[in-house]
N, C-alpha and C. Protein backbone atom coordinates (compact mmCIF):
# COMPACT_ATOMS: atom_id res chain seq x y z
N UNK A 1 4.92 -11.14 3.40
CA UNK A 1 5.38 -10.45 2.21
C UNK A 1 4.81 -9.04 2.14
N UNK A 2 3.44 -9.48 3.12
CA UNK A 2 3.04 -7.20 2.61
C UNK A 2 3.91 -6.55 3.64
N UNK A 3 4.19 -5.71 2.64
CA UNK A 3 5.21 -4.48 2.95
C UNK A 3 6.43 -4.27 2.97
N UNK A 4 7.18 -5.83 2.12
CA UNK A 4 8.20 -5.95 1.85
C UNK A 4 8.24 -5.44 0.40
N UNK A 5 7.15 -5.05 -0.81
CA UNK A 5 7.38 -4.66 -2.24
C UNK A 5 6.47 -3.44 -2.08
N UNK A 6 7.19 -2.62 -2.70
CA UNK A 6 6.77 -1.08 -3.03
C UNK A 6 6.98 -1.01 -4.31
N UNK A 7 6.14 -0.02 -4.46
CA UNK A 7 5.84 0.41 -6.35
C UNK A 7 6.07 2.32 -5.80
N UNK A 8 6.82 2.69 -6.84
CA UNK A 8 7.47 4.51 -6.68
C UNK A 8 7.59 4.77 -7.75
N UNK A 9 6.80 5.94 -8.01
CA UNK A 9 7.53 6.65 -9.46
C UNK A 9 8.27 7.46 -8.87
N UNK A 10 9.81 7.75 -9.90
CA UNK A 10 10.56 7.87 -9.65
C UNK A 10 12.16 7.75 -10.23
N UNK A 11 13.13 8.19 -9.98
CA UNK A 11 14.55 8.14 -10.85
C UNK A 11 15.60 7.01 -9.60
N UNK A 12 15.57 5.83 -9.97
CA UNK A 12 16.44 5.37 -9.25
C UNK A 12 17.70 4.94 -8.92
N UNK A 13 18.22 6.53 -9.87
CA UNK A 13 20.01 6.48 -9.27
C UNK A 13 19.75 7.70 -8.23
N UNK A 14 18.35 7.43 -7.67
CA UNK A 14 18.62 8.58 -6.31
C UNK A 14 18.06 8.10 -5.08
N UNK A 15 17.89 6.56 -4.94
CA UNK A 15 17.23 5.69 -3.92
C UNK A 15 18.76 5.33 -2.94
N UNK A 16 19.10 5.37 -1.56
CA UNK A 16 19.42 5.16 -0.89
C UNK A 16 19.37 3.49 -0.16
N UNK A 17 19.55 2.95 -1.46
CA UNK A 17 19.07 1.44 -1.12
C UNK A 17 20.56 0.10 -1.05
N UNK A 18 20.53 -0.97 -0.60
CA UNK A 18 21.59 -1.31 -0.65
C UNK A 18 21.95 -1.62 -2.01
N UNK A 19 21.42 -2.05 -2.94
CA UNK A 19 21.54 -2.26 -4.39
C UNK A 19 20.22 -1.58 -5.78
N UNK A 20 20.10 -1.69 -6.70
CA UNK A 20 19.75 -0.78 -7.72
C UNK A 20 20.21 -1.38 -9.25
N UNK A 21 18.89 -2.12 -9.59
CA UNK A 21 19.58 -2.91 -10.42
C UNK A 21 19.29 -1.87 -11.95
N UNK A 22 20.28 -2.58 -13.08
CA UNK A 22 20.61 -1.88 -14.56
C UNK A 22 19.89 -2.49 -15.20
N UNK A 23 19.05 -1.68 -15.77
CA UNK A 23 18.53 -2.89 -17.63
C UNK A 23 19.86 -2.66 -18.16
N UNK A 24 20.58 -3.21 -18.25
CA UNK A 24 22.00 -3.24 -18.58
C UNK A 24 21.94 -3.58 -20.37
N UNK A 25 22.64 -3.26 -21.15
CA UNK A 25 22.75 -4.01 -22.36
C UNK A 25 23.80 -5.08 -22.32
N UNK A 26 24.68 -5.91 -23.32
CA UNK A 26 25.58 -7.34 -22.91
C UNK A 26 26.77 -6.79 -23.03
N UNK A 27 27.11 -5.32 -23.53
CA UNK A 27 28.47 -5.17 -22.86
C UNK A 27 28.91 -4.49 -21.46
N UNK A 28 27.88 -4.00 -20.51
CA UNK A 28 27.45 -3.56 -19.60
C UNK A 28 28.88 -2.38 -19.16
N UNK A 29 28.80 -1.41 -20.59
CA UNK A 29 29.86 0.03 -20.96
C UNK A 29 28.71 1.04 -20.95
N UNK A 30 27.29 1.19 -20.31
CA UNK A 30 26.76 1.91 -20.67
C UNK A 30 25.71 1.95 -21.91
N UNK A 31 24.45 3.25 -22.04
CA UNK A 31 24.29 3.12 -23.24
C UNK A 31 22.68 4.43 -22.73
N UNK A 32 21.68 3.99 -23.21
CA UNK A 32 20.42 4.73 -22.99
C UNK A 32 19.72 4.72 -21.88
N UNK A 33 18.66 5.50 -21.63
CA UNK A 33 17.37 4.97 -20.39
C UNK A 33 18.36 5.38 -19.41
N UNK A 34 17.48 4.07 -18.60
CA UNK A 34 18.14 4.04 -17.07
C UNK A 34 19.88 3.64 -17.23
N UNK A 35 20.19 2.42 -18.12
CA UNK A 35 21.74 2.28 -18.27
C UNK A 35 22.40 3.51 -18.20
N UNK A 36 21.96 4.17 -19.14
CA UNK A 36 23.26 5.40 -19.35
C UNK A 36 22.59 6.64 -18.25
N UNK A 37 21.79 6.62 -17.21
CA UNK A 37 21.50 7.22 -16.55
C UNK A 37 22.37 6.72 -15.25
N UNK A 38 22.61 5.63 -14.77
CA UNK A 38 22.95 5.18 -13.91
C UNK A 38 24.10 5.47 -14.09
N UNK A 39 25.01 5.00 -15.72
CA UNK A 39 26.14 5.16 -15.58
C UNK A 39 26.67 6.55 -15.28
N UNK A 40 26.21 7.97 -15.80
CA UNK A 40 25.80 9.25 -15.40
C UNK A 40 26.25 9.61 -14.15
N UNK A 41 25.39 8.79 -13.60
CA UNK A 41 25.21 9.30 -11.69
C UNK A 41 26.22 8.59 -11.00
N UNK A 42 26.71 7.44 -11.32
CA UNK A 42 27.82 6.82 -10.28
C UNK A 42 28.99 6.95 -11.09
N UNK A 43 29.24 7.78 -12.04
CA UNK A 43 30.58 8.53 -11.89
C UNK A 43 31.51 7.20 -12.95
N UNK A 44 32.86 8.06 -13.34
CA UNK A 44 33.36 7.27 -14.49
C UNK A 44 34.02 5.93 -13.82
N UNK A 45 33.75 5.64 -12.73
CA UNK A 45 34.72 4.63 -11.67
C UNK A 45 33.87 3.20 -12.42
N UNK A 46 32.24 3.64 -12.30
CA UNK A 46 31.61 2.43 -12.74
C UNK A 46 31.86 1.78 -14.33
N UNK A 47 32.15 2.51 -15.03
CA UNK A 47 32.58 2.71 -16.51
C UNK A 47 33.99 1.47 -16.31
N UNK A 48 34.92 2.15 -15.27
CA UNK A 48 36.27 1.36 -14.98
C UNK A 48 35.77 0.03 -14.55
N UNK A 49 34.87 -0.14 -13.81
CA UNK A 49 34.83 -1.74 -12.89
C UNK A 49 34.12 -2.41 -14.46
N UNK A 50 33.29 -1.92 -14.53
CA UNK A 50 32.37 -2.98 -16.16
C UNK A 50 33.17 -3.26 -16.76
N UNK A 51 34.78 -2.86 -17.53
CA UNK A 51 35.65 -2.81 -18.05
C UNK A 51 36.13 -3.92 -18.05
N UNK A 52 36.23 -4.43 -16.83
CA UNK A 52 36.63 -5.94 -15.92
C UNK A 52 36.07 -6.72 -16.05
N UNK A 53 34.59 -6.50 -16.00
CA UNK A 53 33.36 -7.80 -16.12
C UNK A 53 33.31 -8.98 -17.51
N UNK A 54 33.75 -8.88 -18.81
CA UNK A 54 33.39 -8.97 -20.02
C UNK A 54 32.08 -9.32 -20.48
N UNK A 55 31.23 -8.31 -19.88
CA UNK A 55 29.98 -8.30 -20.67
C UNK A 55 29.16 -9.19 -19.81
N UNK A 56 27.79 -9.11 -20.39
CA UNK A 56 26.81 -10.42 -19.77
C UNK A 56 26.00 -10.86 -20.47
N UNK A 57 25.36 -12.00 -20.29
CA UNK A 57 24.61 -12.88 -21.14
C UNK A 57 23.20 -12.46 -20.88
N UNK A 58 22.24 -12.37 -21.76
CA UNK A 58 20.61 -12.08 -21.45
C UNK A 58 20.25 -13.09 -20.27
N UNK A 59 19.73 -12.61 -19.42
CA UNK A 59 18.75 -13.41 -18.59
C UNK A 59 20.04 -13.52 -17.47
N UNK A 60 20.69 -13.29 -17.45
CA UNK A 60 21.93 -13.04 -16.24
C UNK A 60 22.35 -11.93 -15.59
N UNK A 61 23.50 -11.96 -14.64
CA UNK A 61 23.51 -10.17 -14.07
C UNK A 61 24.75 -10.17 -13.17
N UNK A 62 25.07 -9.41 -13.37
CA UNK A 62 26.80 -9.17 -12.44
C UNK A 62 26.59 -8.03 -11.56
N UNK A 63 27.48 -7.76 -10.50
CA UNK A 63 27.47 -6.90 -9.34
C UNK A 63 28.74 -6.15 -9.80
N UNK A 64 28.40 -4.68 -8.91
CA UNK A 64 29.74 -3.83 -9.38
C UNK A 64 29.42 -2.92 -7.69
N UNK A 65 30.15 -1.88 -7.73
CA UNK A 65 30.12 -0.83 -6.80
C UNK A 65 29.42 0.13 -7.19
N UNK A 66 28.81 1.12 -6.45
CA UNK A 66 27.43 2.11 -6.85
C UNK A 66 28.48 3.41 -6.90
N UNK A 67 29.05 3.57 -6.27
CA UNK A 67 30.69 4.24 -6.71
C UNK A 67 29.83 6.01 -6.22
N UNK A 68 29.42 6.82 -6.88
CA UNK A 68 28.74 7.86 -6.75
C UNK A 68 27.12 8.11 -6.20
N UNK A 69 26.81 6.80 -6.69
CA UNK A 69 25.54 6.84 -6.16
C UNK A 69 25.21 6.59 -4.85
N UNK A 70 24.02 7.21 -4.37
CA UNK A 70 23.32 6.84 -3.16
C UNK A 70 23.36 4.87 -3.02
N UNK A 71 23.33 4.09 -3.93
CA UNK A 71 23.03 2.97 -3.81
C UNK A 71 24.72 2.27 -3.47
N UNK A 72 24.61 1.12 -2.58
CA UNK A 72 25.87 0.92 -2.65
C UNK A 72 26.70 -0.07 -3.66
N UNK A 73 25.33 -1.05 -4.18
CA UNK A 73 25.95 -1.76 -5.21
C UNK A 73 24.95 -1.10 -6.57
N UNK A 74 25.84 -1.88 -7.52
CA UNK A 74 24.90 -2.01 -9.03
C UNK A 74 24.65 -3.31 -9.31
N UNK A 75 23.68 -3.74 -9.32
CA UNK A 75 23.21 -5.04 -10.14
C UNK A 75 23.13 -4.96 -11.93
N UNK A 76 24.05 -5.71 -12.79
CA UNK A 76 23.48 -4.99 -14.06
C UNK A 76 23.09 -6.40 -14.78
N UNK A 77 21.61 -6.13 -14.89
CA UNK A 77 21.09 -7.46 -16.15
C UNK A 77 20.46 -7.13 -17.55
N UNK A 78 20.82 -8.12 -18.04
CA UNK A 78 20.14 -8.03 -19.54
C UNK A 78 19.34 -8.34 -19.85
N UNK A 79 18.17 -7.58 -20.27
CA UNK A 79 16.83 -8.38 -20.54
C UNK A 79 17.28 -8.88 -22.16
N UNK A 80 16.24 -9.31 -22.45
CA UNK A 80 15.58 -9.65 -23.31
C UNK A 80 15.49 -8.55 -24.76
N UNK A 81 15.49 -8.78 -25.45
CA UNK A 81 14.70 -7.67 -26.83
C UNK A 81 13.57 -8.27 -27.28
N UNK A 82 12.43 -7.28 -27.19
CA UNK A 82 10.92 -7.95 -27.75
C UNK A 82 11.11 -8.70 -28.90
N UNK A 83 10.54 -10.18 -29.34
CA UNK A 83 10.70 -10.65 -30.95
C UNK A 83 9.43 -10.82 -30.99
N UNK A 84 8.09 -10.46 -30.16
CA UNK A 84 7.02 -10.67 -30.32
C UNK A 84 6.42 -12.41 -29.70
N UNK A 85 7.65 -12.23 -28.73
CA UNK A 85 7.02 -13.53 -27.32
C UNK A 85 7.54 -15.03 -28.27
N UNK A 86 7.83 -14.96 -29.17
CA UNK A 86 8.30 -16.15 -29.62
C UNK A 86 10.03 -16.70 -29.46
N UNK A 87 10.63 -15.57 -28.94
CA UNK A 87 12.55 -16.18 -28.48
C UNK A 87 12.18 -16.34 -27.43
N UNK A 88 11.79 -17.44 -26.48
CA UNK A 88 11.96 -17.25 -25.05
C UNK A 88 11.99 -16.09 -24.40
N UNK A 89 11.43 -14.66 -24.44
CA UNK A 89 11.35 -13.96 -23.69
C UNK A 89 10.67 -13.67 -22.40
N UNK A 90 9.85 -14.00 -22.22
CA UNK A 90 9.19 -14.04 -20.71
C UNK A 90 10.31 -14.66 -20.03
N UNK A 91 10.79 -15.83 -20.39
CA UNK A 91 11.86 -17.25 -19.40
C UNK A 91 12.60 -16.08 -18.90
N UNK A 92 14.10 -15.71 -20.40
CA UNK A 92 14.88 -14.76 -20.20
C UNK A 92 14.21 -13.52 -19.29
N UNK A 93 13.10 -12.99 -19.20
CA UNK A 93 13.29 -11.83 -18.28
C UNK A 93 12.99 -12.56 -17.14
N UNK A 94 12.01 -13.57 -16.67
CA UNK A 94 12.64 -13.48 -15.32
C UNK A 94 14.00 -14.22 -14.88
N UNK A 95 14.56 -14.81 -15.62
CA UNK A 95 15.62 -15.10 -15.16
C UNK A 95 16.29 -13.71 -14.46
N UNK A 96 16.03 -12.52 -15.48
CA UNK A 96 16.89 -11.68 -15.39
C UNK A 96 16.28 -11.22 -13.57
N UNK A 97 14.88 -11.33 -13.46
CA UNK A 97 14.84 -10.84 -11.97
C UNK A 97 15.34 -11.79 -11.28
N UNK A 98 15.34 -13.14 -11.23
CA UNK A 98 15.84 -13.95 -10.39
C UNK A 98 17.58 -14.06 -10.28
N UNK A 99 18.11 -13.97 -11.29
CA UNK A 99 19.36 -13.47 -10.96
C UNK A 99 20.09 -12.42 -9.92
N UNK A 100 19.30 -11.47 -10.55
CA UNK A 100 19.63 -10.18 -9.84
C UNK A 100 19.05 -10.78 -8.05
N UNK A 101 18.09 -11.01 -7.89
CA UNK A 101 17.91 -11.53 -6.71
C UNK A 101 18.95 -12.42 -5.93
N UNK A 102 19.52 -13.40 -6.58
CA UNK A 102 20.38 -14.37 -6.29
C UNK A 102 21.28 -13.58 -5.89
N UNK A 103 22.23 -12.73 -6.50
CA UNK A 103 23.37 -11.92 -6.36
C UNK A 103 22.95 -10.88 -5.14
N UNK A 104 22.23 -10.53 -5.38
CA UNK A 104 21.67 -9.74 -3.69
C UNK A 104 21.90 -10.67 -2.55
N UNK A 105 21.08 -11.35 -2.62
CA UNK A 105 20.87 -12.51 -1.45
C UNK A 105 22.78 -12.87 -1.26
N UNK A 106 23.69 -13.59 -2.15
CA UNK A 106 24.40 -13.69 -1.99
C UNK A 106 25.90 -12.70 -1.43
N UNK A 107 25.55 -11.58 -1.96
CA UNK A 107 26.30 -10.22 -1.30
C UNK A 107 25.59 -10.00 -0.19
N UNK A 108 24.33 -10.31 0.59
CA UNK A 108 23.87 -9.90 1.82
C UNK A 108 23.32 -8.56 1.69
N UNK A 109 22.74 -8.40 0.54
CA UNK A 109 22.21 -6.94 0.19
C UNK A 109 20.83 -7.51 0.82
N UNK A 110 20.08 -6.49 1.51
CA UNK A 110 18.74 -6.34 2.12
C UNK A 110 17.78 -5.80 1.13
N UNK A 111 18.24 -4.43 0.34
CA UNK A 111 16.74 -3.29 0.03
C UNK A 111 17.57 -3.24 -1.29
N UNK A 112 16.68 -3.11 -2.41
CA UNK A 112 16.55 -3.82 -4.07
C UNK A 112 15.65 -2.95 -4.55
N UNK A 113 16.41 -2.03 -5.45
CA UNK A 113 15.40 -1.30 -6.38
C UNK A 113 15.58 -1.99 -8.20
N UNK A 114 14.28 -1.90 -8.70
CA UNK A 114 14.05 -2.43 -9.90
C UNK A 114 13.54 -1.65 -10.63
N UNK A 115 14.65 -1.39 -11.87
CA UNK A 115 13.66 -1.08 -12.93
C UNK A 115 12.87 -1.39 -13.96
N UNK A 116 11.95 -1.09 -14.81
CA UNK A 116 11.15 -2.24 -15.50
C UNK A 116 11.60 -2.73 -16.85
N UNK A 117 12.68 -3.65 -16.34
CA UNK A 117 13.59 -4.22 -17.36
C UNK A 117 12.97 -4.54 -18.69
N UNK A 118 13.44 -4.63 -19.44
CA UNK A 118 13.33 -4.45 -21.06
C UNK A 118 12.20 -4.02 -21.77
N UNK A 119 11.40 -2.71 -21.07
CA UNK A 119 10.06 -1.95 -20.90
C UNK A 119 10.63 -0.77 -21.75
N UNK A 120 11.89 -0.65 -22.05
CA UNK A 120 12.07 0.72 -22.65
C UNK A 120 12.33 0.69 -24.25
N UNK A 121 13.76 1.03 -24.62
CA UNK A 121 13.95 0.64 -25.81
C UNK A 121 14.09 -1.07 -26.15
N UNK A 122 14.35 -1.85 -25.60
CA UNK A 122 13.86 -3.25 -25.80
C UNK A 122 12.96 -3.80 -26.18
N UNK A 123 11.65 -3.25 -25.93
CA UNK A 123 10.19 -2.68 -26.65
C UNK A 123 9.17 -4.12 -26.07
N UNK A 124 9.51 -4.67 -24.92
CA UNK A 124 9.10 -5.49 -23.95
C UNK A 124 7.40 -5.11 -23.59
N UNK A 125 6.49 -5.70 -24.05
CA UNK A 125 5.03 -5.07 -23.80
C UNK A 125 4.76 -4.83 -21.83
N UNK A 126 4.79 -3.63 -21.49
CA UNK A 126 4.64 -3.74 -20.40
C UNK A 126 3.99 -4.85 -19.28
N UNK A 127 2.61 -4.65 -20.11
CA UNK A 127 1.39 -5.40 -19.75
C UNK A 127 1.96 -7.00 -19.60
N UNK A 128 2.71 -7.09 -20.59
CA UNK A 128 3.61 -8.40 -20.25
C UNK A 128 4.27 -8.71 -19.05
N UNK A 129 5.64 -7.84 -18.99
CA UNK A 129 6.79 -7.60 -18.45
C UNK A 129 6.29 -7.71 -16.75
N UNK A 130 5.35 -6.44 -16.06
CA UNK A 130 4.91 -6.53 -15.08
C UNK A 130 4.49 -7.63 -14.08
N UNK A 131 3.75 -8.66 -15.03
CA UNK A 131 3.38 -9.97 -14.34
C UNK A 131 4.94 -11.13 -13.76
N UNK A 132 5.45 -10.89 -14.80
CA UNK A 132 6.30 -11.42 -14.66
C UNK A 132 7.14 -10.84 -13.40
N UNK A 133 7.69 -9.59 -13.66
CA UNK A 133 9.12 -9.42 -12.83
C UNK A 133 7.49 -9.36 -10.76
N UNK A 134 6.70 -8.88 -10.69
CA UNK A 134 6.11 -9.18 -9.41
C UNK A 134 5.96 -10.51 -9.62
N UNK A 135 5.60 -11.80 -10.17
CA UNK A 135 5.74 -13.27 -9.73
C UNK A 135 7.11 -13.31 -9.35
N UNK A 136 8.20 -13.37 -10.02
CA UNK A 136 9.41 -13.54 -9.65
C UNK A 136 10.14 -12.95 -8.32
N UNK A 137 9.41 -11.78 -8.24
CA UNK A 137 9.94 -10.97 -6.95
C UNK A 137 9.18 -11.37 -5.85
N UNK A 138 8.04 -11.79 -5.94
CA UNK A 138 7.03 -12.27 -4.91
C UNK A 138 7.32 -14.03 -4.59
N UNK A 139 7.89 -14.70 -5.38
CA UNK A 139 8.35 -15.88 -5.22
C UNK A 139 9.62 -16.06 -4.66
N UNK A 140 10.63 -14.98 -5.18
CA UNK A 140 11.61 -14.96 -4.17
C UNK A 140 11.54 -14.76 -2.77
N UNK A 141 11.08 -13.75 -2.57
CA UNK A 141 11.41 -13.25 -1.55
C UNK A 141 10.75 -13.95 -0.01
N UNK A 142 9.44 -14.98 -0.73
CA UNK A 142 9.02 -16.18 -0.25
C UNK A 142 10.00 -16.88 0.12
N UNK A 143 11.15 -17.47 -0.50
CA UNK A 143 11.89 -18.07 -0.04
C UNK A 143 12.80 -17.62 0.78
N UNK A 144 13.51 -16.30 0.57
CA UNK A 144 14.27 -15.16 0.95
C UNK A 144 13.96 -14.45 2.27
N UNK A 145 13.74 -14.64 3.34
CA UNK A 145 13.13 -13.75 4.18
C UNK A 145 13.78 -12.84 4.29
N UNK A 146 15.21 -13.35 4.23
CA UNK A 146 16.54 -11.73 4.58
C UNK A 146 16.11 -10.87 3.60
N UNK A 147 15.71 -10.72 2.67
CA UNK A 147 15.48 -9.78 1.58
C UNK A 147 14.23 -8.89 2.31
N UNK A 148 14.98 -7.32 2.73
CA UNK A 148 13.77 -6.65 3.52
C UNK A 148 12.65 -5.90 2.70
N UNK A 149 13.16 -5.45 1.68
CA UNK A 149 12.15 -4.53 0.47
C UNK A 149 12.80 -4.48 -0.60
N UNK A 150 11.82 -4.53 -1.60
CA UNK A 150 12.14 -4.62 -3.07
C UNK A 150 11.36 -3.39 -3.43
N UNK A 151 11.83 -2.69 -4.53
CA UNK A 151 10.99 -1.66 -4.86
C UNK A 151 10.91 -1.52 -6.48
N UNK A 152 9.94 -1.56 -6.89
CA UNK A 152 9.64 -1.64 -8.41
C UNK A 152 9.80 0.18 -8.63
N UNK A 153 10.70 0.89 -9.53
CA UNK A 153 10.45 2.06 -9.74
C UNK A 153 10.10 2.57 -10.97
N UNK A 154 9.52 2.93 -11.32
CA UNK A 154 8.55 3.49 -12.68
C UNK A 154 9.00 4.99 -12.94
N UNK A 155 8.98 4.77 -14.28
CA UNK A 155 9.70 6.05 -15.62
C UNK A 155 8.25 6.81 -15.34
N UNK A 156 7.19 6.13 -15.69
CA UNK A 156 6.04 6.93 -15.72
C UNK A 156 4.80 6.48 -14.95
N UNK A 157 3.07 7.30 -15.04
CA UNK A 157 2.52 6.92 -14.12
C UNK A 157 1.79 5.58 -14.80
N UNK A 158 1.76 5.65 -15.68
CA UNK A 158 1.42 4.02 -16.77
C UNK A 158 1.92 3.00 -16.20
N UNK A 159 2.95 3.26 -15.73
CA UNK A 159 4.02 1.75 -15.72
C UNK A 159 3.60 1.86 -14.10
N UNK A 160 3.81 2.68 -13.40
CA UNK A 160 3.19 2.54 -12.14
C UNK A 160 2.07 2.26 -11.74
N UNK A 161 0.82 2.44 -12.57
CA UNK A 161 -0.30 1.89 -12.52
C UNK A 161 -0.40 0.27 -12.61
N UNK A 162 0.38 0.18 -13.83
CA UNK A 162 0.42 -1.52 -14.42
C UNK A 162 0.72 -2.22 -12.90
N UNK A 163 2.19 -1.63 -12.09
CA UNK A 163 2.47 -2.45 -11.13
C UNK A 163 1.86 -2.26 -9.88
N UNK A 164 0.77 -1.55 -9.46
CA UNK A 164 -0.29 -1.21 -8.36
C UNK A 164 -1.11 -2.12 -8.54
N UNK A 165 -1.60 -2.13 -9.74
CA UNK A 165 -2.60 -3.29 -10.18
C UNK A 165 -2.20 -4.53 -10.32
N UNK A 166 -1.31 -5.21 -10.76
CA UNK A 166 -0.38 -6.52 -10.54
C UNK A 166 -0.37 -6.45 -8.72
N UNK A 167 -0.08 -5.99 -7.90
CA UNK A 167 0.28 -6.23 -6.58
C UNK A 167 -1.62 -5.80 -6.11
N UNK A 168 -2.58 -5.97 -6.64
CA UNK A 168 -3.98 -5.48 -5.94
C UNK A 168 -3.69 -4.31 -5.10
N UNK A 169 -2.73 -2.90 -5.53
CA UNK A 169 -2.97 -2.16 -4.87
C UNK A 169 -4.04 -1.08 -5.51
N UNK A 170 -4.58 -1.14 -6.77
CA UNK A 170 -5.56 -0.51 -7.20
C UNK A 170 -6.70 -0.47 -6.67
């Protein structure tokens, strides 16, 4: 597993990876953050394919085309909204990484960028969130060998710290 997960700060509608997943919201038309950043960068085509999807359920995730972007697919999942750890939220977010994993694995996607799903306006306690989406990604990919690199990418150097230190790279 070492050297299959990387931690990058960084904007990742500009990673060259086979997929690039969305904190997506449940009508997955766009919206803030990384969503409406992604939707931004891969052009109004992705706007057209979501159109098709009808939406998604928290803790789930649908595939689309990366259309403009460097990435070739979009993964888009829904986290969670903080209620203060009492709605099932931890479950729901990793579902949401293990999904997105599943749908990789199943499209034959290799290299997986992540962002730190429901860490933004969702209001997801980082310190939380982190443990979780590296168990989930570190348990997959255990099973997963085809899965060549996963890359956790961070808004800021906080959130990149959190996930250096979760992986003992501190």
């Amino acid at each position: 597993m070492a050297g299959k997960i990387e931690v990058m700060l960084g904007d990742i509608t500009q990673l060259a990876v086979d997929v690039i997943v969305n904190a997506a919201n449940s009508s997955l038309l766009g919206g803030g953050g990384v969503d409406g950043a992604i939707h931004r960068a891969a052009g109004p085509e992705l706007l057209a394919e979501c159109l098709t999807l009808d939406g998604c359920s928290t803790g789930w995730a649908k595939i689309t085309g990366g259309y403009q972007l460097p990435a070739r697919h979009v993964i888009h999942t829904v986290g969670p909204v903080w209620e203060g750890g009492k709605a099932n939220e931890a479950e729901l977010l990793a579902s949401c990484y293990a999904a997105s994993m599943e749908l990789a694995v199943t499209n034959g996607l290799k290299t997986i960028a992540f962002p730190a799903i429901s860490c933004g306006v969702y209001g997801f306690p980082p310190e939380k969130a982190v443990p979780i989406a590296v168990a989930e990604v570190q348990d997959f990919i255990s099973e997963y060998p085809e899965i060549e690199k996963v890359i956790f990418v961070c808004f800021d150097a906080e959130m990149e710290a959190l996930y250096r230190e979760e992986l003992g790279e501190s």
